[in-house]
Protein backbone atom coordinates (compact mmCIF):
# COMPACT_ATOMS: atom_id res chain seq x y z
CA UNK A 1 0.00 0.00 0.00
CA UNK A 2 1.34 3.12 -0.92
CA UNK A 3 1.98 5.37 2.43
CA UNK A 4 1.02 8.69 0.05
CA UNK A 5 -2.70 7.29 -0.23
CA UNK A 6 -2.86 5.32 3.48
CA UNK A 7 -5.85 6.22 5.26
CA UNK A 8 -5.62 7.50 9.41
CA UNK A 9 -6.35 3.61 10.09
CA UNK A 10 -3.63 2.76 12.29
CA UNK A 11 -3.90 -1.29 14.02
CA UNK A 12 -0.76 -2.23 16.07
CA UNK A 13 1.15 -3.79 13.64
CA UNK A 14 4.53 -4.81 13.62
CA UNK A 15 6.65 -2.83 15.58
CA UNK A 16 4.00 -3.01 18.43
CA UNK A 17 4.47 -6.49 18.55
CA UNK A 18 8.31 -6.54 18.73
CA UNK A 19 8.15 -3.54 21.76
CA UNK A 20 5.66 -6.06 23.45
CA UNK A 21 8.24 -9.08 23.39
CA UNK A 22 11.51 -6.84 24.24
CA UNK A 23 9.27 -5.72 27.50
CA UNK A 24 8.59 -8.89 28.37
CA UNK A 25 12.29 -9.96 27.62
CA UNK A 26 13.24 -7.48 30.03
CA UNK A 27 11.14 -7.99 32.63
CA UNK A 28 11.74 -11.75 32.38
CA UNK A 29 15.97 -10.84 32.28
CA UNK A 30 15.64 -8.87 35.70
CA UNK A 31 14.21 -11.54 37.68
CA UNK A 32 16.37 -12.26 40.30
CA UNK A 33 18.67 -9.17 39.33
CA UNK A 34 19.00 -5.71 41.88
CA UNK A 35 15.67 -3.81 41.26
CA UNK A 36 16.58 -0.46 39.69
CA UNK A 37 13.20 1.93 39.24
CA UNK A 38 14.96 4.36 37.32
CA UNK A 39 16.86 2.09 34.87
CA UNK A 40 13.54 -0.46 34.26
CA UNK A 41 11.59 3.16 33.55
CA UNK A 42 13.99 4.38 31.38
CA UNK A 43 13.54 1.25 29.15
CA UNK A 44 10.01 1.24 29.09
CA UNK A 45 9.88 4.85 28.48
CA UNK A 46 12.07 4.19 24.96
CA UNK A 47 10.11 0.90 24.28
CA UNK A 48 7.08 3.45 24.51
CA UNK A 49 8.00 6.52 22.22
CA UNK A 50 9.01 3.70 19.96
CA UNK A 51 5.31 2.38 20.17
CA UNK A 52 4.11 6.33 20.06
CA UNK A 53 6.33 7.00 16.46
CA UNK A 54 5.22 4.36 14.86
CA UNK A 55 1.72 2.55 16.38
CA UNK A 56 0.01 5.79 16.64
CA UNK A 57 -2.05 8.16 14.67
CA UNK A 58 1.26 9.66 14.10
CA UNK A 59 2.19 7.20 12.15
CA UNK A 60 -0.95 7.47 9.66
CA UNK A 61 -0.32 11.49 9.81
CA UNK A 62 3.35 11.38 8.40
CA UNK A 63 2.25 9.58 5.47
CA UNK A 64 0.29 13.43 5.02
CA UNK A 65 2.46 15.62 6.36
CA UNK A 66 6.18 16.21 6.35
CA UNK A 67 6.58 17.82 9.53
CA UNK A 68 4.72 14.68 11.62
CA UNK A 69 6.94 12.92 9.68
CA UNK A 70 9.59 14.56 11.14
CA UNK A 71 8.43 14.12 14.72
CA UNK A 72 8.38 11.01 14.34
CA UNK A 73 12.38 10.39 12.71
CA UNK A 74 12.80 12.81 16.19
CA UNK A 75 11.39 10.21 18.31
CA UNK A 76 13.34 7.35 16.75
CA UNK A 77 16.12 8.80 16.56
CA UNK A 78 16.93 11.12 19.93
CA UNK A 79 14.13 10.27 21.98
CA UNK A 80 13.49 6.34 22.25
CA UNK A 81 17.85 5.41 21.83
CA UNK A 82 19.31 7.36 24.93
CA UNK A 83 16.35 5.62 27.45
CA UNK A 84 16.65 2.60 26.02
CA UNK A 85 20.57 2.75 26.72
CA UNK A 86 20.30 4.14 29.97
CA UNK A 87 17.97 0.81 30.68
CA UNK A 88 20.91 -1.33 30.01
CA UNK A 89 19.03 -3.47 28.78
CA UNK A 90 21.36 -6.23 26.89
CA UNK A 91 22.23 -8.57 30.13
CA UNK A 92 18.54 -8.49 31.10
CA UNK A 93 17.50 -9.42 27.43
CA UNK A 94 19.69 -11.77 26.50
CA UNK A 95 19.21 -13.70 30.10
CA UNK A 96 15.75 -15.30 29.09
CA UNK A 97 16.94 -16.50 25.86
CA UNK A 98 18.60 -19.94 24.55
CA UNK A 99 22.45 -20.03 24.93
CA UNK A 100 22.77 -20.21 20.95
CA UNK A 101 20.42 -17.12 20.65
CA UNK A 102 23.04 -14.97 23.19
CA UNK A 103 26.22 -16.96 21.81
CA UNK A 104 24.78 -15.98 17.65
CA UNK A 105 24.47 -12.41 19.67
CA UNK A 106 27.76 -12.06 21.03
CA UNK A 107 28.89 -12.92 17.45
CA UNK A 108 27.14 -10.04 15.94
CA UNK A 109 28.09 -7.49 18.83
CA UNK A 110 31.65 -8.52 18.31
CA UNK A 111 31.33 -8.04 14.53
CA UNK A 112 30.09 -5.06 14.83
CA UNK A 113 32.06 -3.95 18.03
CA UNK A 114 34.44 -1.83 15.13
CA UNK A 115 31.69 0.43 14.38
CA UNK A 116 30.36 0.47 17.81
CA UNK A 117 32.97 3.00 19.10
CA UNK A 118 32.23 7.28 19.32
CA UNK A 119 33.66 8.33 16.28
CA UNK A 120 32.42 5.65 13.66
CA UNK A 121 29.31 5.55 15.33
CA UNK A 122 28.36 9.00 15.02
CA UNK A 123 29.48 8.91 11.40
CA UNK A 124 27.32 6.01 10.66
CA UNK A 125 24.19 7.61 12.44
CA UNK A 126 24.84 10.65 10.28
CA UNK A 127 25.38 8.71 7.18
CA UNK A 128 21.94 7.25 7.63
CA UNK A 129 20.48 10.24 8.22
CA UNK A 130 21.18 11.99 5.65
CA UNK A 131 21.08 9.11 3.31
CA UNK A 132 17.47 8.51 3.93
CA UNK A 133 16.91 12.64 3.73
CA UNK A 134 17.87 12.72 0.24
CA UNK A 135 14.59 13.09 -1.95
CA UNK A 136 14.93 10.29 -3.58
CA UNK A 137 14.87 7.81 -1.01
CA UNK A 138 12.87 9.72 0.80
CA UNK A 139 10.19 9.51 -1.75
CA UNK A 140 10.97 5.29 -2.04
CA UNK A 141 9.76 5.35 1.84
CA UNK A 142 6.43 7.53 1.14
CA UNK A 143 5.44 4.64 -1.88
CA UNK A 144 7.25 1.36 -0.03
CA UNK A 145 5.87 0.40 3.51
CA UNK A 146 8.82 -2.16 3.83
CA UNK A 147 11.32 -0.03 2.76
CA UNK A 148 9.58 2.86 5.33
CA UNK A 149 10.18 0.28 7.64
CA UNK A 150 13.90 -0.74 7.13
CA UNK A 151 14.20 3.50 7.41
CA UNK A 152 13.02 3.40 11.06
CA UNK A 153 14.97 0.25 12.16
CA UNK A 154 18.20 1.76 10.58
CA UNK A 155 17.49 5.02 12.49
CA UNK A 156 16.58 3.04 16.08
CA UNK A 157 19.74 0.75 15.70
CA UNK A 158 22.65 3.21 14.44
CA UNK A 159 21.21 6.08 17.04
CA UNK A 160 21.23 3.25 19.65
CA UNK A 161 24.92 2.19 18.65
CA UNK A 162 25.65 6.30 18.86
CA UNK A 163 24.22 6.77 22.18
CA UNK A 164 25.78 3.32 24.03
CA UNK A 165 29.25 4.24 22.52
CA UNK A 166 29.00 7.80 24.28
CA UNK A 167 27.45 6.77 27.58
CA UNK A 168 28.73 2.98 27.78
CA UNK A 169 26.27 0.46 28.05
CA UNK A 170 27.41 -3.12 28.55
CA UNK A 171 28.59 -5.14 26.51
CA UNK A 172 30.36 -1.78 24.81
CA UNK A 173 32.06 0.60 27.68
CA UNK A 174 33.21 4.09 26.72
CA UNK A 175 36.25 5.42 27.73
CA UNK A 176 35.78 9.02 27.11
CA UNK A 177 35.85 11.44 30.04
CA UNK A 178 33.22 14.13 30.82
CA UNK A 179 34.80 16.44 28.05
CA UNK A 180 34.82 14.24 25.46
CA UNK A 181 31.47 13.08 25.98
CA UNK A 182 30.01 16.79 25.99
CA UNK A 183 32.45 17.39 22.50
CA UNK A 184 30.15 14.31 21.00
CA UNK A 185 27.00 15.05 21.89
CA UNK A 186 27.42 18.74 20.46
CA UNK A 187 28.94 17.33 17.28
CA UNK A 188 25.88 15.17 16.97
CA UNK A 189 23.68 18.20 16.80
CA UNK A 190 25.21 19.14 13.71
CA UNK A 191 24.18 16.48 10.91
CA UNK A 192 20.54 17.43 11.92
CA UNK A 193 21.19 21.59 12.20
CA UNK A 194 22.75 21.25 8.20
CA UNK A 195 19.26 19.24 7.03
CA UNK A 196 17.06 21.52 8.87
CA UNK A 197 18.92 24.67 7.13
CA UNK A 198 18.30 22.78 4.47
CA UNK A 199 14.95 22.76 4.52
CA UNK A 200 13.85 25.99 6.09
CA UNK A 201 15.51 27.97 2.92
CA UNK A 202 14.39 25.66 0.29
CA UNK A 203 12.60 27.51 -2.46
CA UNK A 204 10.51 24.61 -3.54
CA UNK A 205 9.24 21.24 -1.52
CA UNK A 206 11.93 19.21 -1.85
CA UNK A 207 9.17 15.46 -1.47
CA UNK A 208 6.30 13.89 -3.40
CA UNK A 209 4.75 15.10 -0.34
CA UNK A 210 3.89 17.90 -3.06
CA UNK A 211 1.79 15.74 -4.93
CA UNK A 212 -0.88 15.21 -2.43
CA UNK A 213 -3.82 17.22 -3.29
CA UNK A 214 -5.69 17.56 0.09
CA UNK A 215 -3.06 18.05 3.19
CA UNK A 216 -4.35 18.14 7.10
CA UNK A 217 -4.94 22.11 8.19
CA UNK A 218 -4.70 23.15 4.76
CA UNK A 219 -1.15 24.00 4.88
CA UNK A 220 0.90 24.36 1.74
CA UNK A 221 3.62 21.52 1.00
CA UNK A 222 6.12 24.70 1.43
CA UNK A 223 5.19 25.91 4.84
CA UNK A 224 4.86 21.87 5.65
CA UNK A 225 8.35 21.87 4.81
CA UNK A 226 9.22 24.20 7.00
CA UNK A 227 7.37 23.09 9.68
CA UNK A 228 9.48 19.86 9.60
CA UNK A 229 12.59 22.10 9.47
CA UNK A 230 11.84 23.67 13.06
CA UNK A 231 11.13 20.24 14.16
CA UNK A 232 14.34 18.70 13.22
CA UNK A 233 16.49 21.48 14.90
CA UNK A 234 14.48 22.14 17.86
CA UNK A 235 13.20 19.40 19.34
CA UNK A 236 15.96 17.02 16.78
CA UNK A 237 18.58 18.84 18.84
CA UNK A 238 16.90 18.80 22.69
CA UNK A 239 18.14 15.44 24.28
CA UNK A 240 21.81 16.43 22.27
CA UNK A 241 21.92 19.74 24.52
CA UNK A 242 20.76 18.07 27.44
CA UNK A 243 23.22 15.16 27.76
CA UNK A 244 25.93 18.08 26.29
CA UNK A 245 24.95 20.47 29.39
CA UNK A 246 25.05 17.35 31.50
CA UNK A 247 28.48 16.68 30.84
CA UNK A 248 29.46 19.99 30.37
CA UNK A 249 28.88 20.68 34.11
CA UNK A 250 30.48 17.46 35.01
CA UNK A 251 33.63 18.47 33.77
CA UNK A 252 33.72 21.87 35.03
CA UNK A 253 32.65 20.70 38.38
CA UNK A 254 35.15 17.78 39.13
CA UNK A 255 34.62 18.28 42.90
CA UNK A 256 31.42 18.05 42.66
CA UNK A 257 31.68 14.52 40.30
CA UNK A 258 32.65 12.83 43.85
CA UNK A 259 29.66 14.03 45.54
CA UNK A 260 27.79 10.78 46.57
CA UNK A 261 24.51 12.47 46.39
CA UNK A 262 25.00 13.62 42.66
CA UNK A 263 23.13 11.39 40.33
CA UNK A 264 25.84 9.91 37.37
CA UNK A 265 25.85 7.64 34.44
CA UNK A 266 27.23 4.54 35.30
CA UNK A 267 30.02 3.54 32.71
């Protein structure tokens, strides 16, 4: 079905399902386990924006509208990632599982452990973004629902791999101090700044998103455009600052890093 002519139907589909069975997964892995509140909230709260971008009237709406759209790439890509990570959730989701399920895991994660470091890993996230930006294969994702898919899942996993190679979340563990950290998530702003520049001064719409006769609100497929734009460097850039901010203070306050009452990330 092509996404240009979907209608606001939205059933849990897919992705619903897989949130469902991670959950599960997780609760399953932390049987037994320390009970952290804030860490089992943190992955519930990603496994739900994930569930909000895609198994939502949002969903049906980006299919109409570039900046929902947007809002949703936002979600997948800066919103759901850092709670997930901050769940750490691999040791409690790979505990319920049968040994050749983790030991086939370990194999990927050790494949892949090359690209899983700061540096690649915010090039790859970038690369993705803007390869799936370009109007071309954006337009593939407005008439292919599969392909639309494989878009999300490569934003979810490479923003995931960003995040966990900043922070540290086992099996990966960063070695960057406070500075370094802050210098990353500031550089990470950037990709998303360029594409929203982009957009904003584009004379023309830039997506078959033109083509649609009717759009929600009555907007034109301009100022839709450039409602996406704001989007993308506003709220695209909010958990960046944040986690830059964080860090920033860290560093300038090393006295206060040894505080036992200050709240940290645990590398």
């Amino acid at each position: 079905m092509s996404a240009l002519s979907s209608t606001a139907d939205w059933p849990l589909g897919v992705p619903f399902a897989v949130c469902v069975v991670l959950a599960v997964l997780y609760a399953l892995g932390g049987r037994g386990r320390r009970r952290d509140p804030l860490r089992a909230a943190s992955f519930y709260g990603g496994i739900a924006f994930v569930v909000i971008a895609l198994d939502t009237p949002i969903d049906a709406y980006a299919d109409k509208l570039f900046w929902v759209h947007m809002t949703q790439h936002v979600l997948l890509i800066t919103a759901a990632p850092p709670l997930l990570v901050l769940g750490r959730p691999w040791p409690r989701l790979w505990q319920p599982l049968p040994a050749r399920v983790t030991r086939a895991a370990a194999r990927v994660f050790a494949a892949g452990e090359p690209l899983a470091r700061p540096l690649p890993a915010l090039l790859l996230a970038s690369a993705v973004l803007g390869f799936w930006h370009v109007p071309a294969m954006y337009d593939v994702t407005l008439r292919s629902e599969t392909i639309h898919q494989v878009e999300h899942l490569s934003f979810v996993i490479t923003s995931i791999m960003f995040w966990a190679a900043v922070l540290g979340a086992p099996p990966l563990r960063a070695r960057l101090d406070d500075a370094h950290r802050c210098f990353y998530f500031v550089l990470a702003m950037v990709p998303g700044w360029i594409l929203a520049i982009v957009l904003a001064f584009a004379r023309t719409p830039l997506y078959d998103y033109r083509k649609l006769a009717h759009r929600p609100g009555g907007i034109s497929a301009l100022a839709d455009q450039q409602l996406g734009a704001g989007v993308m460097w506003v709220p695209g850039s909010l958990a960046y600052t944040v986690a830059a901010c964080w860090f920033l203070y860290l560093w300038l306050d090393p006295a206060g890093a040894r505080r036992p009452d200050r709240p940290a990330v645990q590398h």
